[in-house]
Protein backbone atom coordinates (compact mmCIF):
# COMPACT_ATOMS: atom_id res chain seq x y z
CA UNK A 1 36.52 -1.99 -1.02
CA UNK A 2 34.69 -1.49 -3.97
CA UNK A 3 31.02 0.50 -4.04
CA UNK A 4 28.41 -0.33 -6.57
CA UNK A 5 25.40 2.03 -7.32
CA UNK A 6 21.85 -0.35 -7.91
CA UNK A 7 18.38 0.01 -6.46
CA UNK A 8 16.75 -2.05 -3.91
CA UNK A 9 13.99 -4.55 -5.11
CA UNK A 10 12.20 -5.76 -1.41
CA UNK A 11 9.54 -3.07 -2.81
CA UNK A 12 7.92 -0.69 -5.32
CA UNK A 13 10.02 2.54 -3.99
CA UNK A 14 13.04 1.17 -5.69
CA UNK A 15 15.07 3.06 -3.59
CA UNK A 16 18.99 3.61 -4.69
CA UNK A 17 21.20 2.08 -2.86
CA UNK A 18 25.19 1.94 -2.72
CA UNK A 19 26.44 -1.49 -2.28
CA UNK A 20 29.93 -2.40 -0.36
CA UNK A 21 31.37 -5.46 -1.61
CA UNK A 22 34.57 -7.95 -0.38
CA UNK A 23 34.90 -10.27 -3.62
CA UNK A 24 31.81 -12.01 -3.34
CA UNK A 25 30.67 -11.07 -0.53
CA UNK A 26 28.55 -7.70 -0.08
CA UNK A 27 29.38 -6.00 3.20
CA UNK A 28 27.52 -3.35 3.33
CA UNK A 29 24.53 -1.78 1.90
CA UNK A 30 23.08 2.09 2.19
CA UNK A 31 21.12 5.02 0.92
CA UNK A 32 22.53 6.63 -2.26
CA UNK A 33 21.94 10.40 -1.72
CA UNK A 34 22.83 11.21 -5.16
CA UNK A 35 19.17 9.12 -6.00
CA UNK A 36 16.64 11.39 -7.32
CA UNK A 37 13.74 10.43 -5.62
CA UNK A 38 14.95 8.27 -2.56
CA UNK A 39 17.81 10.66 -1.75
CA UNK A 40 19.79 8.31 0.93
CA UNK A 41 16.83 6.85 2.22
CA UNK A 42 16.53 3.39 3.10
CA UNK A 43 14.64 1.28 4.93
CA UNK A 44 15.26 -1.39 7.60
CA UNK A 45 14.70 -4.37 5.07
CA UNK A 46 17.10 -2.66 2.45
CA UNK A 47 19.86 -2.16 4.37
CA UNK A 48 19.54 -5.86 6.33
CA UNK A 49 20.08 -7.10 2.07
CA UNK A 50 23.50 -8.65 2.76
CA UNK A 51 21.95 -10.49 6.16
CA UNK A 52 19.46 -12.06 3.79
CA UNK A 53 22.09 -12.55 0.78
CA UNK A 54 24.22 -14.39 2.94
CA UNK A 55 21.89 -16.02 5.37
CA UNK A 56 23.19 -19.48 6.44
CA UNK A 57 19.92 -21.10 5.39
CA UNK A 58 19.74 -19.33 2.06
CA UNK A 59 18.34 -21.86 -0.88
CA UNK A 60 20.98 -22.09 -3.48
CA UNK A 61 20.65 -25.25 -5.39
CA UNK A 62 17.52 -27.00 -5.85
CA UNK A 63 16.55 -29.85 -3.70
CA UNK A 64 14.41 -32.98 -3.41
CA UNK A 65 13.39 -34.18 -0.13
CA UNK A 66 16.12 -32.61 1.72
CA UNK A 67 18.51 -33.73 -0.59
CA UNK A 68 20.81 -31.72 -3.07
CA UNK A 69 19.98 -32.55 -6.55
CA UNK A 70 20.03 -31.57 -10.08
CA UNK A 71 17.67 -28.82 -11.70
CA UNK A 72 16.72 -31.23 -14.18
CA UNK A 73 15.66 -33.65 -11.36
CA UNK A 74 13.83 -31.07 -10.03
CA UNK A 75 11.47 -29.53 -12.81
CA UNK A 76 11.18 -32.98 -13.96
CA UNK A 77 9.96 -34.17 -10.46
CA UNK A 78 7.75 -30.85 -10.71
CA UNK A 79 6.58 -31.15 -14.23
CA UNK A 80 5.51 -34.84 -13.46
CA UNK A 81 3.50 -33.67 -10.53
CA UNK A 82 1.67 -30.72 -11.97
CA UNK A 83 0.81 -32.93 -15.01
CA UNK A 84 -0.58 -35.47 -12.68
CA UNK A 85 -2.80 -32.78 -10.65
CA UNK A 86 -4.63 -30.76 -13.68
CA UNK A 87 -5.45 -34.45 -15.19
CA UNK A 88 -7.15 -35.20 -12.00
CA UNK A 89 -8.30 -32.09 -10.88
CA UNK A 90 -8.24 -29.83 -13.91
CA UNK A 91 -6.13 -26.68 -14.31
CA UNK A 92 -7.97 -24.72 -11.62
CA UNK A 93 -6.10 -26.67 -8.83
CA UNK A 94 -2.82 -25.34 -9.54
CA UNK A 95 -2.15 -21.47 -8.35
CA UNK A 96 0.14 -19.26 -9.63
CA UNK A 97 1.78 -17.06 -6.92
CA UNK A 98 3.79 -13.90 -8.16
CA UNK A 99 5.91 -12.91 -5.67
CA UNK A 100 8.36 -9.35 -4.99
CA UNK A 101 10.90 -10.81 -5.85
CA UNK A 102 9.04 -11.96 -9.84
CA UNK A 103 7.52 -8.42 -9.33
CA UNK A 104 10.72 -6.40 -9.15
CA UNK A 105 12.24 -9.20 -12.74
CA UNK A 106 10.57 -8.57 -15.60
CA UNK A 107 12.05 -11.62 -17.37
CA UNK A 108 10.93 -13.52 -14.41
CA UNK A 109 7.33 -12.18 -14.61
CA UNK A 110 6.94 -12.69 -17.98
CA UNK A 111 7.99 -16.30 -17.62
CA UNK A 112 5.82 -16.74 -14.95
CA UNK A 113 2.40 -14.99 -16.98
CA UNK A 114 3.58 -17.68 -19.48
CA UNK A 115 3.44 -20.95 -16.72
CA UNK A 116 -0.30 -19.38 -16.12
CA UNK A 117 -1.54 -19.63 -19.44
CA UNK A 118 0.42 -22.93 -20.75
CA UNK A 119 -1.56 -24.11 -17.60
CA UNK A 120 -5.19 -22.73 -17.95
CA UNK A 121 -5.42 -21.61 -14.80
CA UNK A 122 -7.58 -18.98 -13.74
CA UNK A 123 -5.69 -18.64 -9.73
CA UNK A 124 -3.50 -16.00 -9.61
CA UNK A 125 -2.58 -14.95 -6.68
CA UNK A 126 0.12 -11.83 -5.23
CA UNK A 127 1.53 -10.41 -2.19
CA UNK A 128 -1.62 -7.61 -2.54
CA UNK A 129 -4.42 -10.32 -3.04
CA UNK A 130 -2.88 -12.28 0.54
CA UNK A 131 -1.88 -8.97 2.66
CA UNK A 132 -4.28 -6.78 0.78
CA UNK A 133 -7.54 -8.29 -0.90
CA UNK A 134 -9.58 -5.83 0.52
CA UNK A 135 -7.47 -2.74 -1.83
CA UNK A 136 -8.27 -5.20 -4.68
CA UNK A 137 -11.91 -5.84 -3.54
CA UNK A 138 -12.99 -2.23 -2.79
CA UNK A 139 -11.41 -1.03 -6.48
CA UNK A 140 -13.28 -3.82 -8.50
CA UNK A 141 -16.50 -2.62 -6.77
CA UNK A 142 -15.82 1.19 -6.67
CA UNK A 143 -14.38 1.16 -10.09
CA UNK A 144 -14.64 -1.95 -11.89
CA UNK A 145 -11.03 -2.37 -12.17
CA UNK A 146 -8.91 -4.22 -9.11
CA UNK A 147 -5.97 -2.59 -9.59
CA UNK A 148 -6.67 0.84 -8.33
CA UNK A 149 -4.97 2.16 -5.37
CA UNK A 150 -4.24 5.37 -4.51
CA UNK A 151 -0.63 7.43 -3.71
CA UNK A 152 -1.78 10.33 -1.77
CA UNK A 153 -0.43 13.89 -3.02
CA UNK A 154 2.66 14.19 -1.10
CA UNK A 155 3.41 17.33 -2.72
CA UNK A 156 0.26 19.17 -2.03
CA UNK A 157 -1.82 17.31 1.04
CA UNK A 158 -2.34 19.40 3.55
CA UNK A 159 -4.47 16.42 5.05
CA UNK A 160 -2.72 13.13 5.54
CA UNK A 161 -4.74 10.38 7.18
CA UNK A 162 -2.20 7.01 7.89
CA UNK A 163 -4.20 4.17 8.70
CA UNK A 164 -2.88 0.95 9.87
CA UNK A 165 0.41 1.97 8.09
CA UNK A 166 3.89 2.47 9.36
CA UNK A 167 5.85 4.25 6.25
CA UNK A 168 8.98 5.64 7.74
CA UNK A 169 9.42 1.75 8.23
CA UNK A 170 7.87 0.50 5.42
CA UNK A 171 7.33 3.24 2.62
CA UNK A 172 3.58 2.41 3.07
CA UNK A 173 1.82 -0.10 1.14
CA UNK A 174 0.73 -1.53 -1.88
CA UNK A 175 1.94 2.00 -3.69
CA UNK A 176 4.34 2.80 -1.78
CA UNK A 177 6.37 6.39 -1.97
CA UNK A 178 9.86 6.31 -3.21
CA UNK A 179 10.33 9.60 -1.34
CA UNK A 180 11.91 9.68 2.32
CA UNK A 181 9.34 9.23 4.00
CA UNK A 182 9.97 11.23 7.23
CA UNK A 183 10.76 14.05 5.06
CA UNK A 184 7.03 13.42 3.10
CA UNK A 185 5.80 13.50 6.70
CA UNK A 186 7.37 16.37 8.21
CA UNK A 187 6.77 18.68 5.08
CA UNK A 188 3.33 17.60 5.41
CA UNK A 189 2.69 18.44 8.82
CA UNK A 190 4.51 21.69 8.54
CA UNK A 191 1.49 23.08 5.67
CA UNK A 192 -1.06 21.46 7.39
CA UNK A 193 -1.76 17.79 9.16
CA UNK A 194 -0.67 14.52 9.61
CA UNK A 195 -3.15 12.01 11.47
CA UNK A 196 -2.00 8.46 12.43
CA UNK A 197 -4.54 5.83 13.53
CA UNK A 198 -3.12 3.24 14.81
CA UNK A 199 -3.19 1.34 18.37
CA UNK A 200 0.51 1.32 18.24
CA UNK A 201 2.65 4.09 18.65
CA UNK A 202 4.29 3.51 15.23
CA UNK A 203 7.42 5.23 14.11
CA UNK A 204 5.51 7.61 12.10
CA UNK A 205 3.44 9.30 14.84
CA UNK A 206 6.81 10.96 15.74
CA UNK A 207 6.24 12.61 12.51
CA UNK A 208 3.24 13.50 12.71
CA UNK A 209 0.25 16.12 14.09
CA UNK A 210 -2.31 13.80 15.99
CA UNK A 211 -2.27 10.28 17.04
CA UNK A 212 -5.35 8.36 17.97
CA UNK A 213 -5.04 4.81 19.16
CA UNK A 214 -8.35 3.18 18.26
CA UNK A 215 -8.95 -0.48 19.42
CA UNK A 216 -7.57 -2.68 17.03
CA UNK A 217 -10.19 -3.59 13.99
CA UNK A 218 -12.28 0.01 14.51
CA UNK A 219 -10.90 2.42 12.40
CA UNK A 220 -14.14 1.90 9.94
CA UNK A 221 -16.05 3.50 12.79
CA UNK A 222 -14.01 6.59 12.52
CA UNK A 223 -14.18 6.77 8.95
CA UNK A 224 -18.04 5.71 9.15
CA UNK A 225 -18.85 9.07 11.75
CA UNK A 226 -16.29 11.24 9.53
CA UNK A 227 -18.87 10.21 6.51
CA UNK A 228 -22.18 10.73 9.15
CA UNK A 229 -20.86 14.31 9.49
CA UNK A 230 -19.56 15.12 5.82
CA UNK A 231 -22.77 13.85 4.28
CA UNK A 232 -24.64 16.22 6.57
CA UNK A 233 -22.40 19.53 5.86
CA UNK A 234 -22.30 18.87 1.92
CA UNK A 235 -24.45 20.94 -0.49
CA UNK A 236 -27.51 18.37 -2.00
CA UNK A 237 -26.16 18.89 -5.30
CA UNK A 238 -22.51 17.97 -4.33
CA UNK A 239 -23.80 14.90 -3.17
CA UNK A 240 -25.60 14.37 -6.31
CA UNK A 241 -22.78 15.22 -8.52
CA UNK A 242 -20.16 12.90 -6.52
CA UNK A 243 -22.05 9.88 -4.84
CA UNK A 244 -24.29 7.15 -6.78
CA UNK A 245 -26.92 5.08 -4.37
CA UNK A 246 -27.17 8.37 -1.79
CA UNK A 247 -29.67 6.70 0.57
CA UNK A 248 -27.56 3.60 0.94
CA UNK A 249 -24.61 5.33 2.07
CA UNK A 250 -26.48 7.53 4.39
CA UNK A 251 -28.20 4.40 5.35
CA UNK A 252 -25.03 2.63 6.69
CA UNK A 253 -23.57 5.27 8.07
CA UNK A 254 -26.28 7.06 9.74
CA UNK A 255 -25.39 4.68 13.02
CA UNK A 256 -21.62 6.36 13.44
CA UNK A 257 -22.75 9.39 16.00
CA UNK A 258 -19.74 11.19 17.50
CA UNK A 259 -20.91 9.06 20.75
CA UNK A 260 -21.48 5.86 18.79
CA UNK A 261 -18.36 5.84 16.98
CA UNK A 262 -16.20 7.26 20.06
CA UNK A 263 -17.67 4.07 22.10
CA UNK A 264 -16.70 1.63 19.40
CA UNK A 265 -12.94 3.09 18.71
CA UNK A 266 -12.08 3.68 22.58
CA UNK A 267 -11.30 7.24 21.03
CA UNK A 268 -12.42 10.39 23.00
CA UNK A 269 -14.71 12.20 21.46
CA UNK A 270 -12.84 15.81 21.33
CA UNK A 271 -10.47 14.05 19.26
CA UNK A 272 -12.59 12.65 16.62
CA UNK A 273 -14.63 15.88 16.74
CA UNK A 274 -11.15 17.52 16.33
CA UNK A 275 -10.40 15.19 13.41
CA UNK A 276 -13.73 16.25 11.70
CA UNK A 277 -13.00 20.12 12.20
CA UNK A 278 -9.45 19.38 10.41
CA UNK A 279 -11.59 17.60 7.45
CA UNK A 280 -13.76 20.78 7.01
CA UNK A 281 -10.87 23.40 7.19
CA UNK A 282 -8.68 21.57 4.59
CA UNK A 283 -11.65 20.55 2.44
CA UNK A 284 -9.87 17.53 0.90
CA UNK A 285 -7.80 14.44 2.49
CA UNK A 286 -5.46 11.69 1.15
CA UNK A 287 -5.97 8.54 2.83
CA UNK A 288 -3.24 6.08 2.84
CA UNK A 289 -4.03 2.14 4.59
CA UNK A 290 -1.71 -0.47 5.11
CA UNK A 291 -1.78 -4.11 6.58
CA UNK A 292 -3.19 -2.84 10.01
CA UNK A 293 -6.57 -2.41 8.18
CA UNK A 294 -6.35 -5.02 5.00
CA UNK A 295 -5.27 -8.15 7.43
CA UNK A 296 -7.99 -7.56 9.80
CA UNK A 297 -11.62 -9.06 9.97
CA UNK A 298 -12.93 -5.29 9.17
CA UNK A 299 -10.77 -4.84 6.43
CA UNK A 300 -13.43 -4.39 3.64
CA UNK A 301 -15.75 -1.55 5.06
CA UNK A 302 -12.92 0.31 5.90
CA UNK A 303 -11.35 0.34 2.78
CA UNK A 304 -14.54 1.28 1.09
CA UNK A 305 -15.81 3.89 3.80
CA UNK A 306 -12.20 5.76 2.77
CA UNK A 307 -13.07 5.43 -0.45
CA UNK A 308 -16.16 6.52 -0.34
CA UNK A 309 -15.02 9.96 1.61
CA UNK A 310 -12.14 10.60 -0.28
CA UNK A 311 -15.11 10.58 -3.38
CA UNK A 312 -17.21 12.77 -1.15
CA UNK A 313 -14.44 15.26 -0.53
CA UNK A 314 -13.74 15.62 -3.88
CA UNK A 315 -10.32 14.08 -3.31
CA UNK A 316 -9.69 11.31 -5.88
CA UNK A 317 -7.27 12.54 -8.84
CA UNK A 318 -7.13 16.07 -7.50
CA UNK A 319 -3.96 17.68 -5.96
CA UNK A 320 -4.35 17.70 -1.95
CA UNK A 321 -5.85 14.66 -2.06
CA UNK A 322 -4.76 11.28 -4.13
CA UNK A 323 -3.42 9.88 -6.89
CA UNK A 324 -4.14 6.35 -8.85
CA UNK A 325 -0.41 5.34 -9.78
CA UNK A 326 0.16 4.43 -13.05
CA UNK A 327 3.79 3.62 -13.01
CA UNK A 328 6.19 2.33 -11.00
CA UNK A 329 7.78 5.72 -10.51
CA UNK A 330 5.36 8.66 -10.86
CA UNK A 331 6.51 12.10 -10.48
CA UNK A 332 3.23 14.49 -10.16
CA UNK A 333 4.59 18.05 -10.11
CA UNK A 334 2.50 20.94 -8.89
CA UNK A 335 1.35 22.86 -12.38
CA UNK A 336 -2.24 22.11 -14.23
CA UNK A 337 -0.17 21.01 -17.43
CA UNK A 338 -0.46 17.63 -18.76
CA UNK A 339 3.20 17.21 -19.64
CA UNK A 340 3.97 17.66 -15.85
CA UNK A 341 2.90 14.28 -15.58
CA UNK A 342 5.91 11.59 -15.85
CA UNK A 343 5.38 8.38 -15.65
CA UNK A 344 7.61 4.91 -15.81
């Protein structure tokens, strides 16, 4: 049975996988541990690739009302319709949706950048801006660009906050690691701290340091009291160096005591205190979120309360604390040098 080396696509890790195959038909799929970065890791959705290749429902020949037709009846039955909505409706009515699968084909995403503009339309829309709009929100208000998001220092955190994110299932989100995750976790941990919050007890807490299992759609209150008490223990000119519109932030967080917040989060209090005393020892923290926090109706002030103390804690760009990917694969190695920095 023959064995083909390739990478899986479900996701921005890009993980290598080794791929069993029976003619056409792939058997078997698995984690290459020859792969420099994923090292034999793989995650449930990689290795179920042949389920999906195969699935018995699986669309492989265009149709038209049920029916198996030709592709040129179908993008002529398409063409025809789009034609008939931007006359009526003007180009704005038709959105363009890029996908994974057009994210991980650069041919195909190219094609599809060119449908948008032959088009004129301005509605683009992505896996990130449907799971995640509040990641795209919080960067184009934070800093004026919306497609900032952080990959916290996996290398050198000694302060790992998981929130509403599950990444020894799914590598994380949005930017995600292509490095084994429980490995990421456990070498974490073992220098300093891993805290999940999350009302499940995820796969990762078995990784990790602490667990706290808020009530679902709270986590902003822990963040908010984490700011309350950071605010008060930072130097004035810290603040003044690091945070613009002081009095607003203290304003809106001023609210999150350790009582208020531990009411609101159905957390005891010893543990968020505890949280807070881990925060001052290790000075800065990487914050990673996932679809537990951007699909819920509190999505947007939690993603900007951890952006706004991962500012305050001097954590943004700075080893310990998190990165804003600029490739696909990023490799950030430990020295101060600028040609440590790869990127592809």
């Amino acid at each position: 049975m023959p064995t083909h080396r390739s990478f899986c696509r479900i996701c921005t890790s890009l993980c290598g996988v080794l791929v069993d195959t029976d003619g056409d038909t792939v058997v078997r799929v698995r984690g290459d541990r020859e792969h420099p970065l994923s090292k034999g890791y793989t995650c449930p959705k990689g290795r179920a690739l042949p389920k999906m290749h195969h699935h018995p429902k699986r669309i492989e020949y265009p149709q038209l009302n049920g029916e198996q037709c030709s592709w040129q009846s179908a993008l002529d039955d398409l063409a025809n319709k789009l034609k008939r909505i931007i006359a009526e409706h003007g180009p704005a009515a038709v959105g363009i949706y890029f996908g994974s699968g057009v994210g991980m084909d650069a041919a195909g995403y190219k094609m599809s950048e060119t449908l948008q503009a032959a088009i004129g339309t301005p509605a683009k829309f992505s896996p990130l801006t449907i799971d995640g709009t509040a990641k795209v929100l919080v960067s184009s208000l934070m800093a004026h660009f919306p497609g900032f998001n952080a990959r916290p220092d996996y290398d050198q955190a000694k302060l790992l906050l998981l929130i509403g994110v599950n990444p020894v299932v799914s590598h994380g989100h949005a930017t995600a690691t292509p490095l084994p995750p429980p490995k990421a976790l456990r070498d974490i941990r073992d220098r300093g701290e891993v805290w999940v919050i999350d009302p499940r007890r995820s796969e990762s807490v078995e990784f990790a340091s602490h667990h706290l299992a808020p009530t679902p759609g709270t986590d902003y209150a822990i963040l908010g009291y984490l700011l309350r008490e950071t605010l008060q223990q930072t130097l004035p000119d810290k603040l003044s160096q690091r945070i613009q519109q002081l009095d607003a932030l203290r304003s809106a967080v001023e609210p999150f005591t350790l009582a208020h917040a531990s009411q609101l989060a159905g957390v005891p209090q010893q543990d968020l205190a505890k949280l807070f005393d881990a925060l001052q020892r290790h000075g800065r923290i990487a914050i990673d979120t996932g679809t537990g926090v951007t699909m819920s109706r509190t999505a947007n002030i939690t993603q900007w309360f951890a952006w706004a103390l991962m500012v305050l804690t001097d954590s943004i760009n700075q080893p310990g604390g998190v990165w804003f990917h600029p490739g696909f694969i990023c490799l950030l190695y430990t020295s101060d040098a600028a040609d440590d920095l790869l990127c592809v």
